[in-house]
N, C-alpha and C. Protein backbone atom coordinates (compact mmCIF):
# COMPACT_ATOMS: atom_id res chain seq x y z
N UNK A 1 128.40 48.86 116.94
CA UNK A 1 127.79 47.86 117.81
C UNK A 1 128.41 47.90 119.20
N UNK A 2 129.99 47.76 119.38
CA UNK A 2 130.13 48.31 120.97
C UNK A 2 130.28 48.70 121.51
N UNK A 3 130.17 50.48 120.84
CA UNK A 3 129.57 51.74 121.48
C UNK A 3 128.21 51.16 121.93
N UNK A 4 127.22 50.85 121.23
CA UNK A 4 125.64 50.56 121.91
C UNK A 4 125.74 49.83 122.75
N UNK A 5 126.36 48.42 122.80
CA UNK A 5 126.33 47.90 124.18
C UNK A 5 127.24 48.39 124.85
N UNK A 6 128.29 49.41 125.03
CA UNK A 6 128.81 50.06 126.15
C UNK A 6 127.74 50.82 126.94
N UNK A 7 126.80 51.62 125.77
CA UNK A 7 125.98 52.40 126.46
C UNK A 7 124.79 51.94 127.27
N UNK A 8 124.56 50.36 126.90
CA UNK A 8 123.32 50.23 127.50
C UNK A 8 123.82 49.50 128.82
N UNK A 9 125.08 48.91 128.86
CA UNK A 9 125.74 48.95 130.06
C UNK A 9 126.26 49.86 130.73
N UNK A 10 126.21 51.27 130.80
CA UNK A 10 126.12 52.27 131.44
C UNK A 10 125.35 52.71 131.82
N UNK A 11 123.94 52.41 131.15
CA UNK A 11 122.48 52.62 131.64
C UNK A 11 122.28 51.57 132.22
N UNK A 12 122.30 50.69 132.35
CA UNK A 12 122.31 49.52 133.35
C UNK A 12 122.91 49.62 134.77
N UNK A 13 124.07 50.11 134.77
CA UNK A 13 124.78 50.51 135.86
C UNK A 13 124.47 51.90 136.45
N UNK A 14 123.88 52.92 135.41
CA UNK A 14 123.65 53.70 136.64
C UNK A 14 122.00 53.62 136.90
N UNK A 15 121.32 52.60 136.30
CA UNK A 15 120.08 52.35 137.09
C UNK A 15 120.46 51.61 138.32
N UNK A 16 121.08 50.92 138.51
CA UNK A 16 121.48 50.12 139.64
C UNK A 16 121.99 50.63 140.35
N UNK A 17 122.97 51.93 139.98
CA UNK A 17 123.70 52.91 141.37
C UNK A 17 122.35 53.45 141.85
N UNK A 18 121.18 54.05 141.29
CA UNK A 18 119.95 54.57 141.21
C UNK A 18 119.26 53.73 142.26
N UNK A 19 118.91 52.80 141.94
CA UNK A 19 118.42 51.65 142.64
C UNK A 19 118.85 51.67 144.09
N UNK A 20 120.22 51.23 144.15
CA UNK A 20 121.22 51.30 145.19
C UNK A 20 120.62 52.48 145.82
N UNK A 21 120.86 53.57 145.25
CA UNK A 21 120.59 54.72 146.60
C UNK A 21 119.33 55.44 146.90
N UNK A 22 118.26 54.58 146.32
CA UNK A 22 116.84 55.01 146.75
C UNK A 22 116.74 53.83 148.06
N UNK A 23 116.99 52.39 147.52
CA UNK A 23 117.11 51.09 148.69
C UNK A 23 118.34 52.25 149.99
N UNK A 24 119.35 52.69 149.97
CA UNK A 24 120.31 53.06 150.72
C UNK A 24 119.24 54.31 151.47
N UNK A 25 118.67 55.23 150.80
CA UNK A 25 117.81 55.78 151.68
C UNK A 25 116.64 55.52 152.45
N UNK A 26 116.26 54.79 151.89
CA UNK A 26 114.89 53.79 152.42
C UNK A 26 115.34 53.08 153.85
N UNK A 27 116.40 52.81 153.81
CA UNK A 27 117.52 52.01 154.50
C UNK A 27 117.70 53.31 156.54
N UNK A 28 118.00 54.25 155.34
CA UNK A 28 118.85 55.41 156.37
C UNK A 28 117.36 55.39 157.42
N UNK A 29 116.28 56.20 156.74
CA UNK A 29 114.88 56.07 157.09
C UNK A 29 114.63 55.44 157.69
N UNK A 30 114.41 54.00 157.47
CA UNK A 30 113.81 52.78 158.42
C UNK A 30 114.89 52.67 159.54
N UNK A 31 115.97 53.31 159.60
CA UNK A 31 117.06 53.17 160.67
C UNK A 31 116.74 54.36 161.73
N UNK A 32 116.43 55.84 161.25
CA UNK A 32 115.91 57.03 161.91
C UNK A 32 115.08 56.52 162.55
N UNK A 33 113.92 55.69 162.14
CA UNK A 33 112.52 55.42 162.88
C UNK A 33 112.86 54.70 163.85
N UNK A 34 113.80 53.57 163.38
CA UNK A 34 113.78 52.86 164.64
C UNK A 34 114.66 52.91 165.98
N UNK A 35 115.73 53.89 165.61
CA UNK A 35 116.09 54.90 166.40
C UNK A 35 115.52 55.79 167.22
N UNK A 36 114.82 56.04 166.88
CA UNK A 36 113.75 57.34 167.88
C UNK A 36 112.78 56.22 168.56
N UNK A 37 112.44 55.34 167.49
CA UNK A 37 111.34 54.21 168.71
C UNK A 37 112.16 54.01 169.05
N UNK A 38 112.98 53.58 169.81
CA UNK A 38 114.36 52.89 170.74
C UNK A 38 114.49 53.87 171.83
N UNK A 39 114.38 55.00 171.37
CA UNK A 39 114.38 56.04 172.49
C UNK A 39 113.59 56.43 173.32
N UNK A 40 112.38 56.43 172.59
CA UNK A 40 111.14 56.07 172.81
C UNK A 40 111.19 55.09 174.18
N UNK A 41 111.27 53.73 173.58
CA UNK A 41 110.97 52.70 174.65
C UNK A 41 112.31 53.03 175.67
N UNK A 42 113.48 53.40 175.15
CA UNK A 42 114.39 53.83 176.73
C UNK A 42 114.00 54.87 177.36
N UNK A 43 113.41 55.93 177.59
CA UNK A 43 113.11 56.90 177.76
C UNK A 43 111.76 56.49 179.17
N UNK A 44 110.95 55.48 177.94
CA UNK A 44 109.77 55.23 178.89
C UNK A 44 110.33 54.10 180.29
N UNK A 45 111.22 53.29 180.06
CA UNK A 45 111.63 52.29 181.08
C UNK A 45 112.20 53.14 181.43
N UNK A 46 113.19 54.39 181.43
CA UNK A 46 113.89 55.16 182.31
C UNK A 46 112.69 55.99 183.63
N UNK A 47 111.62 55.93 182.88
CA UNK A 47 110.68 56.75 183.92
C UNK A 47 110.58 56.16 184.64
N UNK A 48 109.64 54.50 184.21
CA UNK A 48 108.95 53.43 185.31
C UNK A 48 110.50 53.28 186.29
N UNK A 49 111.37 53.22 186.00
CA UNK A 49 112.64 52.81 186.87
C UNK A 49 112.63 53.84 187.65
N UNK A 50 112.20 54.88 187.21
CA UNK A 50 112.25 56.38 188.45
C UNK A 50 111.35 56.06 189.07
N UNK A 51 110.00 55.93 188.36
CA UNK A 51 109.06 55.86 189.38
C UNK A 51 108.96 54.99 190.30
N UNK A 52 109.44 53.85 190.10
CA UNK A 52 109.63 52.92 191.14
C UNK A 52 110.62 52.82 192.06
N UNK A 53 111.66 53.74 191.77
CA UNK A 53 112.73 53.98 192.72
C UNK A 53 112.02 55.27 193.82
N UNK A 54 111.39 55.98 193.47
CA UNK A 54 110.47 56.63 193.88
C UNK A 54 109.71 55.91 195.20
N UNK A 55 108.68 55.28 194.46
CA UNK A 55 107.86 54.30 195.41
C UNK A 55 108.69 53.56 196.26
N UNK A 56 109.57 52.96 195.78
CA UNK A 56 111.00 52.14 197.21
C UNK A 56 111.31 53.09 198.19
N UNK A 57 111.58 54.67 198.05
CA UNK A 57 112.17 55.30 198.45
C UNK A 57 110.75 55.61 199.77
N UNK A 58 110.05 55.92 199.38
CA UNK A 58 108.48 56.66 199.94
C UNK A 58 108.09 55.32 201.26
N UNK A 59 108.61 53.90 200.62
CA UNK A 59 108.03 52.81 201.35
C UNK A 59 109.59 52.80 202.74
N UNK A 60 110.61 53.11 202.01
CA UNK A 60 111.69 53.12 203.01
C UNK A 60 111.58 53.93 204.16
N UNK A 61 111.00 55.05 203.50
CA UNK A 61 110.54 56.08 204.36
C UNK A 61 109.43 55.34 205.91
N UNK A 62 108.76 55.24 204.87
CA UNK A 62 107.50 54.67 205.92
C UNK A 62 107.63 54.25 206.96
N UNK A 63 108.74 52.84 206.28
CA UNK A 63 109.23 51.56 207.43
C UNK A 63 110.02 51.87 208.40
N UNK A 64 110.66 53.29 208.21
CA UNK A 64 111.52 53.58 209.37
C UNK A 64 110.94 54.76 209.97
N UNK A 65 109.80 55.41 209.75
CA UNK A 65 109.17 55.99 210.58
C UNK A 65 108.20 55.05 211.56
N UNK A 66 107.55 53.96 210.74
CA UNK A 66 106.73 52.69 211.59
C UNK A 66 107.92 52.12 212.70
N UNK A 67 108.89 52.27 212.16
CA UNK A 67 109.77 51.65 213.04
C UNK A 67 110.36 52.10 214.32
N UNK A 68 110.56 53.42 214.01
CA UNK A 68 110.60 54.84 215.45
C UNK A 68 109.39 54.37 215.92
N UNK A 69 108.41 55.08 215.29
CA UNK A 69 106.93 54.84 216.61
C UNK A 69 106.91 53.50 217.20
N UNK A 70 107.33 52.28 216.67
CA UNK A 70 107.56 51.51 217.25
C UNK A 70 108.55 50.98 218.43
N UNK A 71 109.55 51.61 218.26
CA UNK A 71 110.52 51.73 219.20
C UNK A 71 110.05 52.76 220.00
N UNK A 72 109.53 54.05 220.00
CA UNK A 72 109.27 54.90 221.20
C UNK A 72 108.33 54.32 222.03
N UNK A 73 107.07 53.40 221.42
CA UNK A 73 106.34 52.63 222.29
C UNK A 73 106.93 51.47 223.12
N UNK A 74 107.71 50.90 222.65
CA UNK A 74 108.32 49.83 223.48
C UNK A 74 108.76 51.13 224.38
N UNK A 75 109.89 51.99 223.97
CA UNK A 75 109.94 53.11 224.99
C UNK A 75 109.39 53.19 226.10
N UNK A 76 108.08 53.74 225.82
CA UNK A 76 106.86 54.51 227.14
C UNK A 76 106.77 53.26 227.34
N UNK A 77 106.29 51.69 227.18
CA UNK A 77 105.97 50.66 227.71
C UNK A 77 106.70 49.75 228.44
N UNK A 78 107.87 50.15 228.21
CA UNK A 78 109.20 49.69 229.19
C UNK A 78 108.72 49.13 230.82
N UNK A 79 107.95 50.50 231.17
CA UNK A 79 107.97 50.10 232.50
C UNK A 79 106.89 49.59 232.86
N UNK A 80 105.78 49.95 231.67
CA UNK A 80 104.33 49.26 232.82
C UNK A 80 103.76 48.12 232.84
N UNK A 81 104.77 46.67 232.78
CA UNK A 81 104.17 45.56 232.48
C UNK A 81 105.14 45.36 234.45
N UNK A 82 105.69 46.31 234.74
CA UNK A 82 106.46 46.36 235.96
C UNK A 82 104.81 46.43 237.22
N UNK A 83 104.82 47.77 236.78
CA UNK A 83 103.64 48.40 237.44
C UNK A 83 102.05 48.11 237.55
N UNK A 84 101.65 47.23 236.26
CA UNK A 84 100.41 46.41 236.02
C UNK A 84 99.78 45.78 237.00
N UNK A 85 100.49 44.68 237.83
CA UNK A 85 99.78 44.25 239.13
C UNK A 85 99.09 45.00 240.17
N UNK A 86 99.84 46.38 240.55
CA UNK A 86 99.63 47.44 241.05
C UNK A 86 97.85 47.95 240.89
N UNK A 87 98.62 48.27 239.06
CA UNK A 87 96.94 49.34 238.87
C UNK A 87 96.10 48.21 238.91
N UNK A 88 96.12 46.91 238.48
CA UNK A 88 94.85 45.66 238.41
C UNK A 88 94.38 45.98 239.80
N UNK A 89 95.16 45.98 240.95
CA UNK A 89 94.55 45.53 242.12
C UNK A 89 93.14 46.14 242.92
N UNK A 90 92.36 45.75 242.92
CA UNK A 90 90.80 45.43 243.41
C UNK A 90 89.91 45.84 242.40
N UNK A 91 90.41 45.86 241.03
CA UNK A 91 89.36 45.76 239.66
C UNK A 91 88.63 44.46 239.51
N UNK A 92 87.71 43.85 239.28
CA UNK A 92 86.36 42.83 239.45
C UNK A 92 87.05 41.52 238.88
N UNK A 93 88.32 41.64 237.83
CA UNK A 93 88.48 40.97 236.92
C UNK A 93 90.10 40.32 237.94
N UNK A 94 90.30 41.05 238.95
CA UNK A 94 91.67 41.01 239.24
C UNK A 94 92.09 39.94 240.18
N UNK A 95 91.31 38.79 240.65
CA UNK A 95 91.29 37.88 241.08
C UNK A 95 91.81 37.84 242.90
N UNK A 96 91.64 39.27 243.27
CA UNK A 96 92.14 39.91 244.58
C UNK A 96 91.13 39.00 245.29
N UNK A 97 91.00 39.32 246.67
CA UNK A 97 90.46 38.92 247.89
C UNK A 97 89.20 39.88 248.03
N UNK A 98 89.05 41.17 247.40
CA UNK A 98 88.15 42.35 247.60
C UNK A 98 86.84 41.67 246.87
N UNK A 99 86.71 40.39 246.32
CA UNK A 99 85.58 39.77 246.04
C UNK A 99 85.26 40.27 243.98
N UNK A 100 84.53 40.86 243.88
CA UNK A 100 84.73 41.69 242.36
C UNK A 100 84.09 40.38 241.82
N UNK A 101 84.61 40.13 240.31
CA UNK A 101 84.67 39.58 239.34
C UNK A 101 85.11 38.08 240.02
N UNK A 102 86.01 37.98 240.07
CA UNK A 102 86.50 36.30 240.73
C UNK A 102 85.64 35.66 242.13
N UNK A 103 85.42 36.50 242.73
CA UNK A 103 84.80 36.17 243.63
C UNK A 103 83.60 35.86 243.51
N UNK A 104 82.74 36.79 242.55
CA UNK A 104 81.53 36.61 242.16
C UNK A 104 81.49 34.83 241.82
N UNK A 105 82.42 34.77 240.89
CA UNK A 105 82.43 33.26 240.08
C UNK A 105 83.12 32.72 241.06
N UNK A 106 83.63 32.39 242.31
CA UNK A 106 84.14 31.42 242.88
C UNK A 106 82.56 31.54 244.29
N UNK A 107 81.97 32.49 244.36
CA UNK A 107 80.78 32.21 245.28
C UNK A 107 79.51 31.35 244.78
């Protein structure tokens, strides 16, 4: 009699080591998968983070080329808000004595 129940407690126990390491692989598995999805989703936020460091970079660009042409125009325009009275003078609109534009409307 406890030879038989030794043995069926040995079959008991190694169904359960059995058990144990089909659950322990099932285990390893569902850990692989979600490992590689993990990589997966880091992999993909590693791009959008490029790509958008990308796009910052392209817009930095931009703003300091908008920003030269902008400064070379103040540049060339430096002087002709100097010189403006000059070229206006006896155009219709220029409110001179040569009659034109102002004169029209003040006759």
């Amino acid at each position: 009699r406890l030879a038989k129940d030794l043995r069926e407690e040995v079959n008991a126990a190694e169904a359960r080591t059995e058990d144990h390491a089909r659950a322990r692989t099932r285990a390893l598995e569902d850990l692989a998968r979600l490992t590689a999805a993990l990589k997966r989703v880091s992999a993909s936020a590693e791009d959008r983070e490029a790509a958008s460091a990308r796009r910052l970079a392209r817009a930095d660009l931009r703003n300091a080329r908008l920003a030269a042409e902008r400064d070379a125009e103040v540049d060339d325009n430096a002087g002709l808000g100097e010189s403006l009275p000059d070229a206006l003078e006896g155009l219709p609109w220029s409110g001179d004595e040569g009659g034109g534009f102002a004169g029209a409307v003040a006759a």
